[in-house]
N, C-alpha and C. Protein backbone atom coordinates (compact mmCIF):
# COMPACT_ATOMS: atom_id res chain seq x y z
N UNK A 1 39.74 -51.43 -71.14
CA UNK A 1 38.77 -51.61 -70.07
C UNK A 1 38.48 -53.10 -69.94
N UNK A 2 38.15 -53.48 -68.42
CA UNK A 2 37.94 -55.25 -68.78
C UNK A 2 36.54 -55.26 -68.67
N UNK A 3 36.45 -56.48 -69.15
CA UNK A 3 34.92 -57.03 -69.44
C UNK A 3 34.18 -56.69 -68.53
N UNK A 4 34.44 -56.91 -67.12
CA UNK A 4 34.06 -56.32 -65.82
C UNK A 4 33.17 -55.18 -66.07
N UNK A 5 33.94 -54.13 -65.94
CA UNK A 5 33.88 -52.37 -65.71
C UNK A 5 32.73 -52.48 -66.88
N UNK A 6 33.05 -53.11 -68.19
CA UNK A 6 32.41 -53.09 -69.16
C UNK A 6 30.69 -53.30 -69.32
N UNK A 7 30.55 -54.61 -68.35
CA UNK A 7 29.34 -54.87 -68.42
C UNK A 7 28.61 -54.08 -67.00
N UNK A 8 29.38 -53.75 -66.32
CA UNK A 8 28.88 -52.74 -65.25
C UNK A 8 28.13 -51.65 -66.05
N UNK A 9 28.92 -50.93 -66.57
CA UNK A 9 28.15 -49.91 -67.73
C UNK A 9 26.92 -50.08 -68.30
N UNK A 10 27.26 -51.21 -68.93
CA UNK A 10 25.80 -51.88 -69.69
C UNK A 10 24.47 -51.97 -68.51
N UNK A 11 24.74 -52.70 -68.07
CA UNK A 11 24.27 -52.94 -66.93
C UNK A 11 23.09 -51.51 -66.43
N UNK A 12 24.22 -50.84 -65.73
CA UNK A 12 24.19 -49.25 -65.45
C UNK A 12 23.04 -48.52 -66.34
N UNK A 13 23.40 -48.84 -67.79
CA UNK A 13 22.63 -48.10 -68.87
C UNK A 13 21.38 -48.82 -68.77
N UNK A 14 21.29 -49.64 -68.73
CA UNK A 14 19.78 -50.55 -69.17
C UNK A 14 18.98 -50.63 -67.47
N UNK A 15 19.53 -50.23 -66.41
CA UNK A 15 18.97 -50.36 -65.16
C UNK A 15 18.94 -51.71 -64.80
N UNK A 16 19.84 -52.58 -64.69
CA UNK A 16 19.84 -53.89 -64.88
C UNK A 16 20.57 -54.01 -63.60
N UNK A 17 20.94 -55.24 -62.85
CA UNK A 17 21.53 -55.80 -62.30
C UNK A 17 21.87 -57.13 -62.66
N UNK A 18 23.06 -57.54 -61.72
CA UNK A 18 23.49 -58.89 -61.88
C UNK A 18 22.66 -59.96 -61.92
N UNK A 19 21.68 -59.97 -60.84
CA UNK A 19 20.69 -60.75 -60.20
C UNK A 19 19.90 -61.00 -61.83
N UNK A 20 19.62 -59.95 -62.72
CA UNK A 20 18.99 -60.29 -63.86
C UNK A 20 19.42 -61.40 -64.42
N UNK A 21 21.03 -61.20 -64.82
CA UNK A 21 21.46 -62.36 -66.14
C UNK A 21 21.93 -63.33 -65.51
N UNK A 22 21.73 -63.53 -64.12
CA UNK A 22 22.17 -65.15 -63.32
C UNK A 22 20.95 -66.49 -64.01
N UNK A 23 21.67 -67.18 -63.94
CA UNK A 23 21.29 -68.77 -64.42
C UNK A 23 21.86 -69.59 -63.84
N UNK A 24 21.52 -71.48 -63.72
CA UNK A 24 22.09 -72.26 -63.77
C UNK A 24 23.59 -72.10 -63.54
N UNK A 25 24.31 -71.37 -64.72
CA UNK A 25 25.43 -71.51 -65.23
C UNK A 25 26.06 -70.52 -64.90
N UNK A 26 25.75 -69.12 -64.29
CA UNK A 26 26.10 -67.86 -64.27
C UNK A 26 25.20 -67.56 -62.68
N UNK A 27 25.96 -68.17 -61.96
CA UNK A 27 25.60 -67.36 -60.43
C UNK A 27 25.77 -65.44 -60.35
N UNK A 28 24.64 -65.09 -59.45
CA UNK A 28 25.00 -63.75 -59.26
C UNK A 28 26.04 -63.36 -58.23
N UNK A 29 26.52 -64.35 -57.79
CA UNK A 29 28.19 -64.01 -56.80
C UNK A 29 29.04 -63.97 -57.84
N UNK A 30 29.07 -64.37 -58.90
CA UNK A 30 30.14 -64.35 -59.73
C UNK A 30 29.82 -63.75 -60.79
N UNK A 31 28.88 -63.12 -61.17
CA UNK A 31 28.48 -61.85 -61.71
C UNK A 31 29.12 -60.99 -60.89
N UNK A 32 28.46 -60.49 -60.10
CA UNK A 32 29.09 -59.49 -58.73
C UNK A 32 30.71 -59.16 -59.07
N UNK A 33 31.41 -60.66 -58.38
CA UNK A 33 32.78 -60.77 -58.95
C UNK A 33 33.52 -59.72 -60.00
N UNK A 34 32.61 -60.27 -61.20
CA UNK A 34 33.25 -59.98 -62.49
C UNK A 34 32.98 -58.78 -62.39
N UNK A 35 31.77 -58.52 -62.08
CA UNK A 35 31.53 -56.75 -62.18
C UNK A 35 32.59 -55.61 -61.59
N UNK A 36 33.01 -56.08 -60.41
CA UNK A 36 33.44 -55.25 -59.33
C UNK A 36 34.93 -55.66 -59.38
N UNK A 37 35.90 -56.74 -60.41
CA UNK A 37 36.71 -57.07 -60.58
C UNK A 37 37.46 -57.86 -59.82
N UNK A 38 36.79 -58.24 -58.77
CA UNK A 38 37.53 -59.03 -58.05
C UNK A 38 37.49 -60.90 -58.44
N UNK A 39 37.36 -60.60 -59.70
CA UNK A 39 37.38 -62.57 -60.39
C UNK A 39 37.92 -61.59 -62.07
N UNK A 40 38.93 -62.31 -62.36
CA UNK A 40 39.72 -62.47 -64.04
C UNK A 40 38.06 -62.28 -64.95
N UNK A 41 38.57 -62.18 -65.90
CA UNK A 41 37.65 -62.50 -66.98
C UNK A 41 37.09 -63.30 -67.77
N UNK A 42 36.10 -63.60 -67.99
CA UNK A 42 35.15 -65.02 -67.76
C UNK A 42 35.74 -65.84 -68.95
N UNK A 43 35.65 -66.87 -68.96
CA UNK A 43 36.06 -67.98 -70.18
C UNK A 43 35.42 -67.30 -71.57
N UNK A 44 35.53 -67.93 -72.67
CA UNK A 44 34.73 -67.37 -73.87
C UNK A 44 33.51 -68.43 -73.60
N UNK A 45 32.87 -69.40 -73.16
CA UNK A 45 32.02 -69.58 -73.35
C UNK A 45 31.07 -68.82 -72.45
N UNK A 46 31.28 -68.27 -71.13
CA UNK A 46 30.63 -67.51 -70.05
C UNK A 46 30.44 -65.83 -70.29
N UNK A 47 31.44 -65.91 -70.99
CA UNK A 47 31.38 -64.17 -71.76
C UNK A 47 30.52 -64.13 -72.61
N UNK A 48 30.44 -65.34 -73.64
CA UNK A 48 29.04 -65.18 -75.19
C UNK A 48 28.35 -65.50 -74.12
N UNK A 49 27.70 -66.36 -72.85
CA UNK A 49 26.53 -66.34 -72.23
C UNK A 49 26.06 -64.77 -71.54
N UNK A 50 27.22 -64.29 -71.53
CA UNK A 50 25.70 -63.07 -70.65
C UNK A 50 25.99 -61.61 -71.79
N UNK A 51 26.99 -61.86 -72.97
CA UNK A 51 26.91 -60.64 -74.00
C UNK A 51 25.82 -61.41 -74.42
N UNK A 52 24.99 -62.84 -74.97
CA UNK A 52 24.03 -62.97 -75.44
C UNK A 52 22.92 -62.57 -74.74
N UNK A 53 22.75 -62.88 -73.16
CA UNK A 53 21.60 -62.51 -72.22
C UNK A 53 21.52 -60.66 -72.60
N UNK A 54 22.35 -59.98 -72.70
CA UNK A 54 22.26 -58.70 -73.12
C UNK A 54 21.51 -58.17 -74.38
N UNK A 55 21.28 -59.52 -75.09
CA UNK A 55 20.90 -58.85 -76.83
C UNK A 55 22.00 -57.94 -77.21
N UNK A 56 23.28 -58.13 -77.49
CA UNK A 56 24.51 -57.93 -78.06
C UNK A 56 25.57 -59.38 -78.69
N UNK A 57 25.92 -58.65 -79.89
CA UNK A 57 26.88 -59.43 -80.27
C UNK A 57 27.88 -59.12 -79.90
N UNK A 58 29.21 -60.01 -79.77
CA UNK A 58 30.82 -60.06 -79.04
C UNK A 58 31.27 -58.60 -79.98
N UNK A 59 31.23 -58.59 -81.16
CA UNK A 59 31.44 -57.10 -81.72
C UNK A 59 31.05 -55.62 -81.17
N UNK A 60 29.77 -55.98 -80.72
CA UNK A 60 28.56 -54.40 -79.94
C UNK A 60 29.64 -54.43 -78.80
N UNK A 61 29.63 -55.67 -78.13
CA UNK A 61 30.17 -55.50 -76.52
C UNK A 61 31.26 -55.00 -76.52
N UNK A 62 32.54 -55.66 -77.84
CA UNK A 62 33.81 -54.66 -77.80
C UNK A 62 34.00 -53.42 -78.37
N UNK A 63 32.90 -53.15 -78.67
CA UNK A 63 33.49 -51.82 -79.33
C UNK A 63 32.30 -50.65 -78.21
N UNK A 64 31.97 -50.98 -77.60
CA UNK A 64 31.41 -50.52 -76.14
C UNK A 64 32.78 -50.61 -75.01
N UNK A 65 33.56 -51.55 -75.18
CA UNK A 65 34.59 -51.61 -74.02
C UNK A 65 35.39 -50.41 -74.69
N UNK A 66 36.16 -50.27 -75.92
CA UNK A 66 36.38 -49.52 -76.60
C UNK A 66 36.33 -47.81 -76.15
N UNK A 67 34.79 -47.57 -76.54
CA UNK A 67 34.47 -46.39 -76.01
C UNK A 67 34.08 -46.27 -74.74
N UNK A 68 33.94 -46.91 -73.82
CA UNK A 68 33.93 -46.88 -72.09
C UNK A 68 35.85 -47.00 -71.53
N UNK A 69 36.42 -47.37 -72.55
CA UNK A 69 37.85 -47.08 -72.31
C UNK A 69 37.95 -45.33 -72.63
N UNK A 70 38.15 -45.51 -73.56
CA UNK A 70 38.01 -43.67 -74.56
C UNK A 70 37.29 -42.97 -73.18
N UNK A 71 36.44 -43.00 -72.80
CA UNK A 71 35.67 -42.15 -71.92
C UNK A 71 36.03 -42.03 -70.61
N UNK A 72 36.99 -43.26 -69.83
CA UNK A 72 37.60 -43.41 -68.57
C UNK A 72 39.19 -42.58 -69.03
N UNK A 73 39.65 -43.24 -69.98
CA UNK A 73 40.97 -42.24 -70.36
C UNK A 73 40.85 -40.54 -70.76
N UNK A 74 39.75 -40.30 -71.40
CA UNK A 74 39.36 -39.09 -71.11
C UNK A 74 39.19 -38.62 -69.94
N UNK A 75 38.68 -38.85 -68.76
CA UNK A 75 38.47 -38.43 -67.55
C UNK A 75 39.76 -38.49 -66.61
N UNK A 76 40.50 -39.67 -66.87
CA UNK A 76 41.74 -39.48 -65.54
C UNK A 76 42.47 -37.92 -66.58
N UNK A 77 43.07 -37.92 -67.86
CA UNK A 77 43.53 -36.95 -68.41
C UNK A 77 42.59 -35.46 -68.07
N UNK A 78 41.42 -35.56 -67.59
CA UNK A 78 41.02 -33.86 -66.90
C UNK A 78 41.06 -33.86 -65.66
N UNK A 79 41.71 -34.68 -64.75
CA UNK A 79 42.02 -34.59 -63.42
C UNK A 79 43.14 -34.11 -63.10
């Protein structure tokens, strides 16, 4: 799963939007972007900025992509 789809979830779960973890450094057009996949996946320093704005460590966040993979591959396989 990419970081994208990934933090959409998060996101999703906590009732959050993009507009939340924008800064300076992290516009919400390019939140948006990343969310909805239409921009690659963010540098490592822009990725530890908004897994930190989350209160998650790079470990929580991948092993969340992990099981939000597991759970999308479960679903196309009952279609």
């Amino acid at each position: 799963m990419s970081f994208g789809k990934t933090l959409k979830h998060v996101l999703d779960e906590r009732g959050l939007r993009a507009i939340d973890l924008a800064d300076e450094s992290l516009s919400t057009q390019y939140l948006s972007k990343l969310i909805t996949g239409r921009t690659k996946s963010p540098t490592w320093d822009k990725a530890l900025n908004i897994i930190e704005k989350l209160g998650m460590t790079p470990s929580e966040f991948r092993s969340l992509e992990i099981k939000y993979d597991g759970m999308e591959h479960h679903k196309r396989k009952a279609h």
